[in-house]
PDB file of N, CA and C in Angstrom:
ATOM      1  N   UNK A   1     -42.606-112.135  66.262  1.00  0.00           N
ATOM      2  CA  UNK A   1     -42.152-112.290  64.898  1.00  0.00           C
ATOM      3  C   UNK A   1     -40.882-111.459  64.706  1.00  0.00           C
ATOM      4  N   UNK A   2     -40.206-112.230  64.257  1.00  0.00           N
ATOM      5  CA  UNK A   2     -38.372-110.849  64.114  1.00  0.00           C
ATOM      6  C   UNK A   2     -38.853-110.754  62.364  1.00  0.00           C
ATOM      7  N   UNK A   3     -38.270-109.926  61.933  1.00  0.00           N
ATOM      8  CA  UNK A   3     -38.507-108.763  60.938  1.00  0.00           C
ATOM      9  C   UNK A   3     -36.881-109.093  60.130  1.00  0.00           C
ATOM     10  N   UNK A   4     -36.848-109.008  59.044  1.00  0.00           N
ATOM     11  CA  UNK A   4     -35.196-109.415  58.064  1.00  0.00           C
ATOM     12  C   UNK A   4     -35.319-108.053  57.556  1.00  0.00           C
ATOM     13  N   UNK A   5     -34.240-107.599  57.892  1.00  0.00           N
ATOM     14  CA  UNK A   5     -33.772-106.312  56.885  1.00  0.00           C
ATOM     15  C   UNK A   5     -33.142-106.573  55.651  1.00  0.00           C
ATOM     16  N   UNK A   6     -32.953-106.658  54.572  1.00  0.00           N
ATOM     17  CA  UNK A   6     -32.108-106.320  53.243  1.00  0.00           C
ATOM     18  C   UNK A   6     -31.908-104.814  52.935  1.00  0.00           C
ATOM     19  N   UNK A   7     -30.788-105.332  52.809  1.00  0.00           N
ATOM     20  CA  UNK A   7     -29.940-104.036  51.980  1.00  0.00           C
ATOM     21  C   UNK A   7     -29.996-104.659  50.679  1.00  0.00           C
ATOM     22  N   UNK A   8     -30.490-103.806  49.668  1.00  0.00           N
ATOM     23  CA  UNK A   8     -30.116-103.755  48.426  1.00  0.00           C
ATOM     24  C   UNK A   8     -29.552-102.797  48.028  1.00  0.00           C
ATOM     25  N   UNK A   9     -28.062-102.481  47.344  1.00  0.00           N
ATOM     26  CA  UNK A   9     -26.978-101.772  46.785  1.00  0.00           C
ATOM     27  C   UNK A   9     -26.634-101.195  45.399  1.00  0.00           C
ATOM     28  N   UNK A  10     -27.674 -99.993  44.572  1.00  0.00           N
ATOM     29  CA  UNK A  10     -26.908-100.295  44.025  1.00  0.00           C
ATOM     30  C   UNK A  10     -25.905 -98.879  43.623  1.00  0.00           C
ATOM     31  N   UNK A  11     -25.420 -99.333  42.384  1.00  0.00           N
ATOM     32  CA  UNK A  11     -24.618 -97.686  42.062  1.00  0.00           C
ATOM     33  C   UNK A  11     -24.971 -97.704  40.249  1.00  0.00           C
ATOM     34  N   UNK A  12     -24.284 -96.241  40.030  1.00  0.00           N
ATOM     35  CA  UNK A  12     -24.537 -95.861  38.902  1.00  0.00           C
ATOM     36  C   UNK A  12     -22.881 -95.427  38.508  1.00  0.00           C
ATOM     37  N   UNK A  13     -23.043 -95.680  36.810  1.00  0.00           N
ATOM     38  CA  UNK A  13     -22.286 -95.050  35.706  1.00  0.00           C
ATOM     39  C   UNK A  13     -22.627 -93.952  35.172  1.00  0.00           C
ATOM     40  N   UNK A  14     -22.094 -92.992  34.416  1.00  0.00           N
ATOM     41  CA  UNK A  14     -22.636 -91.830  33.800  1.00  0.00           C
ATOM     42  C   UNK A  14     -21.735 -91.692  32.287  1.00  0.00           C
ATOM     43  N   UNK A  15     -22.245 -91.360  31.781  1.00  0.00           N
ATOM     44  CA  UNK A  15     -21.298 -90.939  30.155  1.00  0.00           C
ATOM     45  C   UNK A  15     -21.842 -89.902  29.940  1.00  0.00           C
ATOM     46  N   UNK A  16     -20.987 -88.889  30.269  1.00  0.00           N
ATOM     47  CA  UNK A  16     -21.233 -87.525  30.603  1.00  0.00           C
ATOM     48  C   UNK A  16     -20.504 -86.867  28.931  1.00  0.00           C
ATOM     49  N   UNK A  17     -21.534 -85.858  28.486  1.00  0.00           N
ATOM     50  CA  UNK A  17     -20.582 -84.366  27.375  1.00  0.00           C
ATOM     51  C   UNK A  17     -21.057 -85.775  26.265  1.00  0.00           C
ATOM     52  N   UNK A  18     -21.862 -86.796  25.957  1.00  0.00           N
ATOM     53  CA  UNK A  18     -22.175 -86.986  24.659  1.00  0.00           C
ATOM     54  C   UNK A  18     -22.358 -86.322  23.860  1.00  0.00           C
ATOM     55  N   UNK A  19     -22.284 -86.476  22.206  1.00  0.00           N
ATOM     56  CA  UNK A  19     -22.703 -86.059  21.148  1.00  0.00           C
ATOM     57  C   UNK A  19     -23.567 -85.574  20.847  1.00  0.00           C
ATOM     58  N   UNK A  20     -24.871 -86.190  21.135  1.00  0.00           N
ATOM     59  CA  UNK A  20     -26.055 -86.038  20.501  1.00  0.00           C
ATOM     60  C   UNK A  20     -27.054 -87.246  21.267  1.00  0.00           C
ATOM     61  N   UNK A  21     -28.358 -87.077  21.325  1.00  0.00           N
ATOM     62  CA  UNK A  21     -29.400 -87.874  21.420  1.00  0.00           C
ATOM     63  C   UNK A  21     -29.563 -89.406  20.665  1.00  0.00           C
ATOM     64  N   UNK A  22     -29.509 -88.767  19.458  1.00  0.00           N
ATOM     65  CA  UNK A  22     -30.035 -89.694  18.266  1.00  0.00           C
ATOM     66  C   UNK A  22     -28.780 -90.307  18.102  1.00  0.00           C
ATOM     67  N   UNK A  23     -27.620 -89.812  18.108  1.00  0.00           N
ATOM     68  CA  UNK A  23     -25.675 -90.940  18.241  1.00  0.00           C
ATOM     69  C   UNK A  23     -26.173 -91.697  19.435  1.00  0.00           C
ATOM     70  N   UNK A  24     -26.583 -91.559  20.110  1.00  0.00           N
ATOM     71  CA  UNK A  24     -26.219 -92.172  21.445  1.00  0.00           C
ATOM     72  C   UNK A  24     -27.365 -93.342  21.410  1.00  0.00           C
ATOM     73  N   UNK A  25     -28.795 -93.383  21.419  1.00  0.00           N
ATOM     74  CA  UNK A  25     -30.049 -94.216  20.795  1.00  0.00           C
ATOM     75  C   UNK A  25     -29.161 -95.140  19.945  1.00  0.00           C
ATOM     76  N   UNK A  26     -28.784 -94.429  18.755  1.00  0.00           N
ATOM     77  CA  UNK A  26     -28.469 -95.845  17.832  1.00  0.00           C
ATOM     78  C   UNK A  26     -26.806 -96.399  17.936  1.00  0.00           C
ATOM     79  N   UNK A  27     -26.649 -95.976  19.042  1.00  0.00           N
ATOM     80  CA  UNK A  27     -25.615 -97.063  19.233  1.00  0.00           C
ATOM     81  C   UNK A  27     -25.799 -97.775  20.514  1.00  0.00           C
ATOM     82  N   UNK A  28     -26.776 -97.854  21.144  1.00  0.00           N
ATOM     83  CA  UNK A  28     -27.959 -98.441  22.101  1.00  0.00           C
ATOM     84  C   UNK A  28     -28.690 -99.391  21.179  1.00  0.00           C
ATOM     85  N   UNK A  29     -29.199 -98.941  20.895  1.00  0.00           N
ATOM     86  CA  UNK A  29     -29.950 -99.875  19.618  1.00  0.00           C
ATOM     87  C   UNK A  29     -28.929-101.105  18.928  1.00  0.00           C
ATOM     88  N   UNK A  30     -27.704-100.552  18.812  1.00  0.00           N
ATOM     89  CA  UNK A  30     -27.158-101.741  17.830  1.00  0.00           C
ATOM     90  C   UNK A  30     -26.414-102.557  18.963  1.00  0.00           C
ATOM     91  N   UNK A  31     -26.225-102.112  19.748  1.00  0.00           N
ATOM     92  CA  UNK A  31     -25.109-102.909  21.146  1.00  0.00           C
ATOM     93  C   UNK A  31     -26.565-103.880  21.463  1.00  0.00           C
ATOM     94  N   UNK A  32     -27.714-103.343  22.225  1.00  0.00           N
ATOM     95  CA  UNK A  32     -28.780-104.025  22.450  1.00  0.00           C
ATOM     96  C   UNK A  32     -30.115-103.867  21.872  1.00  0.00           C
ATOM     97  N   UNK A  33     -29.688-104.698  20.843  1.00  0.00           N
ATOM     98  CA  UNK A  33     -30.953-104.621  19.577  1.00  0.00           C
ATOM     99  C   UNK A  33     -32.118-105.486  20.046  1.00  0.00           C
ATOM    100  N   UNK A  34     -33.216-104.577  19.329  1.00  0.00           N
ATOM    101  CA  UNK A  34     -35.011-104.880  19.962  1.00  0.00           C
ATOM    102  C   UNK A  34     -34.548-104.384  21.027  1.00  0.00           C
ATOM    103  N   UNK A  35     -34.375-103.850  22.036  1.00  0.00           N
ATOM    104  CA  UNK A  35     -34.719-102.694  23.063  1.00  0.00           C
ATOM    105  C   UNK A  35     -34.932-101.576  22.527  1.00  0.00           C
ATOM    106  N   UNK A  36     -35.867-100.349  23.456  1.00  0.00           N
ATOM    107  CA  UNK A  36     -35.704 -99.412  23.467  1.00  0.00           C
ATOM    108  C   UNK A  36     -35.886 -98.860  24.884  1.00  0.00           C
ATOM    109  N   UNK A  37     -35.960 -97.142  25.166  1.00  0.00           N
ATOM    110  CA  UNK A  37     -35.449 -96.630  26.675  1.00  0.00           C
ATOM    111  C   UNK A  37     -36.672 -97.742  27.571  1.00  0.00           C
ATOM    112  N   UNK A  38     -35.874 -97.972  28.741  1.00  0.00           N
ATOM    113  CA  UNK A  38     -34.819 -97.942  29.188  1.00  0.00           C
ATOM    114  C   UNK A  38     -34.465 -99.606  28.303  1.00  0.00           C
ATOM    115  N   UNK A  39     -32.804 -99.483  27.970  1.00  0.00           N
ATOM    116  CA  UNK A  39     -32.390-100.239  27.658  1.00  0.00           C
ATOM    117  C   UNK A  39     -31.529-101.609  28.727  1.00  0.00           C
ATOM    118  N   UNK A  40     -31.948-102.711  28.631  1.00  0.00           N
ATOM    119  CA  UNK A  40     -31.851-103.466  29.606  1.00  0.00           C
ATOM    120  C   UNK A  40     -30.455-104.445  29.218  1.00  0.00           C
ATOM    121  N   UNK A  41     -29.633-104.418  30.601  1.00  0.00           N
ATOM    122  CA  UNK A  41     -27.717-105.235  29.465  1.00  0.00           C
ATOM    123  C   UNK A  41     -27.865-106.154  30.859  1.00  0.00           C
ATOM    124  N   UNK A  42     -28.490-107.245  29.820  1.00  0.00           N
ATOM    125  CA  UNK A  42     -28.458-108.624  30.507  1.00  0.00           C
ATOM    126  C   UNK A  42     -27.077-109.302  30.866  1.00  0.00           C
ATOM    127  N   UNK A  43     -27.096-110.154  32.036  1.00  0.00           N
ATOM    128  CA  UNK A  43     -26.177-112.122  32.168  1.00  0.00           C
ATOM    129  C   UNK A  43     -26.421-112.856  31.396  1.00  0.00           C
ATOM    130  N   UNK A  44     -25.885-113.769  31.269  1.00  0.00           N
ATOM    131  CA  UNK A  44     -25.766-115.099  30.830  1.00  0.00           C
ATOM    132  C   UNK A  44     -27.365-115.544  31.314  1.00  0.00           C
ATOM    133  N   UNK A  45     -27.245-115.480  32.593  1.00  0.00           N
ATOM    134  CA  UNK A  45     -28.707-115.953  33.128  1.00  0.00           C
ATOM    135  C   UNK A  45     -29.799-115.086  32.990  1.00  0.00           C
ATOM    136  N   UNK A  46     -29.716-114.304  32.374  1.00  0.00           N
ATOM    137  CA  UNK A  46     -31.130-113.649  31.411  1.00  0.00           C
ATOM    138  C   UNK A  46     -31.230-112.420  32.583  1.00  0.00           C
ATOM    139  N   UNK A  47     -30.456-112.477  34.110  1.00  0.00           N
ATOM    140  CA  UNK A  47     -31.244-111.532  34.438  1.00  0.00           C
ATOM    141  C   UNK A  47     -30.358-110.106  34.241  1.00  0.00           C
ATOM    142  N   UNK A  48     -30.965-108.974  34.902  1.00  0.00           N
ATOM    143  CA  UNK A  48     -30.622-107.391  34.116  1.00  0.00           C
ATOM    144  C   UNK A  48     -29.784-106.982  35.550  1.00  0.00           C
ATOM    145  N   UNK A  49     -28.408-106.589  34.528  1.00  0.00           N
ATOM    146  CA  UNK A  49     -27.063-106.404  35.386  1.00  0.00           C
ATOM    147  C   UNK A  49     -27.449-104.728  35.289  1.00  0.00           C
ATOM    148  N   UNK A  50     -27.592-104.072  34.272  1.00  0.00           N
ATOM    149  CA  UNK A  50     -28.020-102.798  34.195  1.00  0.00           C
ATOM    150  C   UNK A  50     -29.491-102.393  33.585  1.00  0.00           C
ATOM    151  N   UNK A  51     -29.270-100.794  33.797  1.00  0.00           N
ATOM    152  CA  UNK A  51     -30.807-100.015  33.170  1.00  0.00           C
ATOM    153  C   UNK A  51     -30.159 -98.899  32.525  1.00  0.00           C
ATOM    154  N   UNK A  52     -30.137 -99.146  31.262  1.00  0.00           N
ATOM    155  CA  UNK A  52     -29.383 -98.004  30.627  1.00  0.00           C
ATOM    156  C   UNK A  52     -30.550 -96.885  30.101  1.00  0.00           C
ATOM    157  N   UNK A  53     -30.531 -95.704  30.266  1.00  0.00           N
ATOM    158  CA  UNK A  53     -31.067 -94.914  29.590  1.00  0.00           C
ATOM    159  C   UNK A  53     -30.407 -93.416  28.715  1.00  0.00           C
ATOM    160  N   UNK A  54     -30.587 -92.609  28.179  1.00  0.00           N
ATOM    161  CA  UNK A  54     -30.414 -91.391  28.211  1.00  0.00           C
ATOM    162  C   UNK A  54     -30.930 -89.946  28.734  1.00  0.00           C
ATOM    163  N   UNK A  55     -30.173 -89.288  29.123  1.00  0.00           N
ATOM    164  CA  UNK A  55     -31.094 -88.146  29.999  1.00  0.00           C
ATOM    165  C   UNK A  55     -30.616 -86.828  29.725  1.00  0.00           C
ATOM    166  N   UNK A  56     -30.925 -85.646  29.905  1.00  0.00           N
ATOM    167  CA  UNK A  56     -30.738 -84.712  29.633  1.00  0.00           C
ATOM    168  C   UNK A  56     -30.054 -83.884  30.824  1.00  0.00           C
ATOM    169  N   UNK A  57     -30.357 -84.196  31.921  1.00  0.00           N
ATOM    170  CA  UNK A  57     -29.968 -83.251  33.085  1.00  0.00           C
ATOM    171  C   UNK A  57     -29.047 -84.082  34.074  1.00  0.00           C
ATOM    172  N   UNK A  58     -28.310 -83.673  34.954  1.00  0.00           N
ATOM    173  CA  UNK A  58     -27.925 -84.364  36.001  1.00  0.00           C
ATOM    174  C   UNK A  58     -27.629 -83.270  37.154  1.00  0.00           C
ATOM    175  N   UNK A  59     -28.204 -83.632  38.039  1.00  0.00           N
ATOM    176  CA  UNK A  59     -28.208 -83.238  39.692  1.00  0.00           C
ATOM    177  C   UNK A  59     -28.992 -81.548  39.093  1.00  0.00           C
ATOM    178  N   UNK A  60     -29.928 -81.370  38.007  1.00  0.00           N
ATOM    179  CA  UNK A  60     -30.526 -80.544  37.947  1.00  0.00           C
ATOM    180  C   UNK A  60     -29.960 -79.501  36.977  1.00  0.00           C
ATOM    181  N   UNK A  61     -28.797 -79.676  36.489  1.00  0.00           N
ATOM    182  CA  UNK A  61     -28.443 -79.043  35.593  1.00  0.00           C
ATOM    183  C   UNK A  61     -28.228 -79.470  34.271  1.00  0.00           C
ATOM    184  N   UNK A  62     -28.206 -78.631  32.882  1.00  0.00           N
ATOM    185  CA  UNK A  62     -28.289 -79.421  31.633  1.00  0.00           C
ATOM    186  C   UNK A  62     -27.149 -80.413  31.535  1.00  0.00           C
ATOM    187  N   UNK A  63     -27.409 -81.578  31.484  1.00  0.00           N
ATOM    188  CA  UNK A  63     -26.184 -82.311  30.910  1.00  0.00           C
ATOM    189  C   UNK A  63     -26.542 -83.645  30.018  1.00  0.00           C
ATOM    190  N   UNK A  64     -26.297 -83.730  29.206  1.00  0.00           N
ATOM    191  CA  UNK A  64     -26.534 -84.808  27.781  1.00  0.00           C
ATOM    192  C   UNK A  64     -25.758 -85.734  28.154  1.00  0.00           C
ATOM    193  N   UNK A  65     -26.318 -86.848  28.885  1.00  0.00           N
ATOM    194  CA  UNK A  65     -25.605 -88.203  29.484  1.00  0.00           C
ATOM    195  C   UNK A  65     -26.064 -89.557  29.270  1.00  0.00           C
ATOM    196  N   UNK A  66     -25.097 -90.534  29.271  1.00  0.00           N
ATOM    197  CA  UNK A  66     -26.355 -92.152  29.159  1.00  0.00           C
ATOM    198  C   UNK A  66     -26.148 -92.361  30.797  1.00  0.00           C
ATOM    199  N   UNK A  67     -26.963 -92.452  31.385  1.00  0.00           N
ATOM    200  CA  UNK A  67     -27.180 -93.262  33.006  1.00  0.00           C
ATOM    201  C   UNK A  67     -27.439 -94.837  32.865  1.00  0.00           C
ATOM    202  N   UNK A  68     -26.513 -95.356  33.684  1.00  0.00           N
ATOM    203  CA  UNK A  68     -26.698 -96.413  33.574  1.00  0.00           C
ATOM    204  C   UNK A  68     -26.954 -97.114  35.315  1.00  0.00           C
ATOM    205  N   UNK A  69     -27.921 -97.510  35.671  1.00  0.00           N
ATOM    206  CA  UNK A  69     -28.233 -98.224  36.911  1.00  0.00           C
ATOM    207  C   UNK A  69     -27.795 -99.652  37.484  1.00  0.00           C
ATOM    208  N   UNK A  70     -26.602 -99.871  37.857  1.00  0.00           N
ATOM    209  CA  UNK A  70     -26.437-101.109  37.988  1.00  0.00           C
ATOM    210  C   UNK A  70     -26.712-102.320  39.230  1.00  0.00           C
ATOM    211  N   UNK A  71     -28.144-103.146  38.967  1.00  0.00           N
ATOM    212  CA  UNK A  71     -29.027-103.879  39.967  1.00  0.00           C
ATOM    213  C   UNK A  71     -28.164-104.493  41.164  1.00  0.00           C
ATOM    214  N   UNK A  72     -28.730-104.119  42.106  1.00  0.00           N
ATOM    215  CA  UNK A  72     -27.609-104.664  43.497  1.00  0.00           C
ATOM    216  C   UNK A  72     -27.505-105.965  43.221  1.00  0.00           C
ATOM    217  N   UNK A  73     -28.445-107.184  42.308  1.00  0.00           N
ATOM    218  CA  UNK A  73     -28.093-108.176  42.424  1.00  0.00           C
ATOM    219  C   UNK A  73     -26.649-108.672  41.693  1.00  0.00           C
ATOM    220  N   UNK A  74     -26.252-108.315  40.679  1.00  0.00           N
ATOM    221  CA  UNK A  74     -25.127-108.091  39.992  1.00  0.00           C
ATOM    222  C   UNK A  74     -23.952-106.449  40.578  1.00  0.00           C
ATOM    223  N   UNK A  75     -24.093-106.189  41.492  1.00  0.00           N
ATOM    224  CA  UNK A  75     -23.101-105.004  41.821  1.00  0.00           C
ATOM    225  C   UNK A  75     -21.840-105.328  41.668  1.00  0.00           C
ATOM    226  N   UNK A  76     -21.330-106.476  41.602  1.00  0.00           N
ATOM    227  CA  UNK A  76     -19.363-106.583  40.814  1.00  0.00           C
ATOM    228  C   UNK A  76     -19.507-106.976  39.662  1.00  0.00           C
ATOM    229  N   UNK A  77     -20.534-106.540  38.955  1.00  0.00           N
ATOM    230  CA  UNK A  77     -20.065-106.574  37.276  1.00  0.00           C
ATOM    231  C   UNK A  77     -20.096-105.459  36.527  1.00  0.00           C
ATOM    232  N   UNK A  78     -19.127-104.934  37.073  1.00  0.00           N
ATOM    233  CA  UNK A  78     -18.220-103.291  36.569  1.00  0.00           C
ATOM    234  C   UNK A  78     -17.863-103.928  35.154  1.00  0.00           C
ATOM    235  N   UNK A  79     -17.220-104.583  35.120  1.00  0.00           N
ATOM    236  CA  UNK A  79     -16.201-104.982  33.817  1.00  0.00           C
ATOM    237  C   UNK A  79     -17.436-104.919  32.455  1.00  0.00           C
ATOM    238  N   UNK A  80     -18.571-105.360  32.988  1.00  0.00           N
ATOM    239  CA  UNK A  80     -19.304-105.771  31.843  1.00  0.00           C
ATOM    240  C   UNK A  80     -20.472-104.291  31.368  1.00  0.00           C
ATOM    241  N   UNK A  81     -20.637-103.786  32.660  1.00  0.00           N
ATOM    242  CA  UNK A  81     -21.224-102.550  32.320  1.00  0.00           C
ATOM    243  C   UNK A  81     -20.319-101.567  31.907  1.00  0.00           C
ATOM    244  N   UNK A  82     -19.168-101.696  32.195  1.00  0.00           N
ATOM    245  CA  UNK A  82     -18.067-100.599  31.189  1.00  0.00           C
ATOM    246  C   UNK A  82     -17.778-100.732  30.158  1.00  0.00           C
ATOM    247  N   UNK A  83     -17.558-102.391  29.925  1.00  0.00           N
ATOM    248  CA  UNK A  83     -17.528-102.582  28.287  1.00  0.00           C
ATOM    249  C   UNK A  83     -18.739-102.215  27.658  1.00  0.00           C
ATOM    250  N   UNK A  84     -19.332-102.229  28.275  1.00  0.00           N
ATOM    251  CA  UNK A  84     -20.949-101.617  27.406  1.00  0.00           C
ATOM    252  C   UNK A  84     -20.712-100.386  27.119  1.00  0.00           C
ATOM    253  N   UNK A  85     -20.709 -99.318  28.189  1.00  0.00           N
ATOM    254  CA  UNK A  85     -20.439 -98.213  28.020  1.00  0.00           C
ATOM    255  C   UNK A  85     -19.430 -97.550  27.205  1.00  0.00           C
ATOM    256  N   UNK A  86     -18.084 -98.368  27.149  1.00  0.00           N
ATOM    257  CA  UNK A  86     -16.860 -97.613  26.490  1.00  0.00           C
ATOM    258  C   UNK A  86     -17.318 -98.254  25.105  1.00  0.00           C
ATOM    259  N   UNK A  87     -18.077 -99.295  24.678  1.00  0.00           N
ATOM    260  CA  UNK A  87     -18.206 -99.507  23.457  1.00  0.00           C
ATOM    261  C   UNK A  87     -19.193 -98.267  22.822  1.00  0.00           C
ATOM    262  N   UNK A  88     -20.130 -97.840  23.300  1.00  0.00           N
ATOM    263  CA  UNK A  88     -20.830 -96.513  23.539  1.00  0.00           C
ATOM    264  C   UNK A  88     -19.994 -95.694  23.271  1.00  0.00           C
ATOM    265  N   UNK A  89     -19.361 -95.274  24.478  1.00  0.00           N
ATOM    266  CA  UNK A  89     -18.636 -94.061  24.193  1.00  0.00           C
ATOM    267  C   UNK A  89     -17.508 -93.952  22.805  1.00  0.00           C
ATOM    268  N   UNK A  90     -17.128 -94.623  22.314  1.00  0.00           N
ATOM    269  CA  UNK A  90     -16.156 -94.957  21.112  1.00  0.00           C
ATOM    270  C   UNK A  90     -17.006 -94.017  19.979  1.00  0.00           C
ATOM    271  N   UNK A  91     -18.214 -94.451  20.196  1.00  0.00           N
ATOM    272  CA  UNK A  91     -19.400 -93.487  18.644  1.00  0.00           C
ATOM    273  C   UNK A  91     -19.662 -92.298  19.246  1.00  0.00           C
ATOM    274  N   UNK A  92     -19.692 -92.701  20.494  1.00  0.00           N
ATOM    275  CA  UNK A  92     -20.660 -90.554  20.968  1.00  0.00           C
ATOM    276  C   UNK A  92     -19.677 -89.678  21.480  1.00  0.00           C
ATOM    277  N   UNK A  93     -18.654 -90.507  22.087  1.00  0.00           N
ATOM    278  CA  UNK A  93     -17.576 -89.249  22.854  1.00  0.00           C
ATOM    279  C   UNK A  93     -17.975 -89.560  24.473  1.00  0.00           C
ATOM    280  N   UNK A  94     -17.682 -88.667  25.094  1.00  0.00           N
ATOM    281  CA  UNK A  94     -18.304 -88.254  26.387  1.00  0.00           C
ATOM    282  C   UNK A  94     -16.784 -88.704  27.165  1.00  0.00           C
ATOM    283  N   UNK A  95     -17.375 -88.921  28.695  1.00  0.00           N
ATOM    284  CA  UNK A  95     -16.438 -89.019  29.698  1.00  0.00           C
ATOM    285  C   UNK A  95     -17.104 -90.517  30.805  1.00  0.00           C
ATOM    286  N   UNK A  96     -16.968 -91.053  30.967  1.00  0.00           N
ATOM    287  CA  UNK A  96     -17.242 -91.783  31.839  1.00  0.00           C
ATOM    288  C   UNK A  96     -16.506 -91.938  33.024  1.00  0.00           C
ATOM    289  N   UNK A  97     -17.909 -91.297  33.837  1.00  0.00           N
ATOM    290  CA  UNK A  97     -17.530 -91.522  35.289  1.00  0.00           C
ATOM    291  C   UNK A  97     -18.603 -92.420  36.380  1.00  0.00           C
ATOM    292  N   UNK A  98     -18.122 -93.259  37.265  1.00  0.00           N
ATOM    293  CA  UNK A  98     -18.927 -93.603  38.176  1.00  0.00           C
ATOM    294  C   UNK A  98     -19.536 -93.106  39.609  1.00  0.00           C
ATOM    295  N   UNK A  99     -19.940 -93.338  40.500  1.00  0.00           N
ATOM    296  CA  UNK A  99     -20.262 -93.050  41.616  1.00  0.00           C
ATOM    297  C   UNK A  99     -20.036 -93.708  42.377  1.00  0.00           C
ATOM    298  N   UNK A 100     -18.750 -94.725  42.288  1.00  0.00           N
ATOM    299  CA  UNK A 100     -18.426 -95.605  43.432  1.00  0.00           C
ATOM    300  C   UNK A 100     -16.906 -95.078  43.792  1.00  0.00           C
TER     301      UNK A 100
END
């Protein structure tokens, strides 16, 4: 029997130095309304390009950030998870950086 490897890929966004908790939720809430954590930023074809959440720490130290997970099956749709994000960031502030 031969054996199939997959690679699945994916990477992350960060919106790092937000505002606040509760700024950042309700402008989650109004970008993707009826969600709550983790917030899910669908395709056209219903399926989930990202996993947005908010978190408090990163790599173990305090930091007030939205993480956003973007599914290896969609990994070149930067454009659409940034417009998400910079529409975000416009109400909370922060910095957005990636890991690619």
């Amino acid at each position: 029997m031969v054996g199939i490897a997959l690679s699945i890929t994916m990477k992350s966004y960060f919106l790092e130095g937000i505002s606040a908790i509760v700024a950042a939720e309700t402008a989650l809430n109004e970008l993707l309304p009826g969600q709550q954590r983790p917030w899910l930023l669908r395709a056209v074809d219903g399926g989930v390009v990202a996993y947005i959440d908010i978190e408090t720490h990163l790599d173990g130290l305090p930091n007030l950030h939205v993480s956003t997970d973007v599914s290896g099956r969609y990994y070149h749709e930067d454009n659409m998870v940034v417009a998400a994000l910079s529409d975000v960031q416009s109400r909370v502030g922060g910095t957005l950086k990636g890991d690619v």
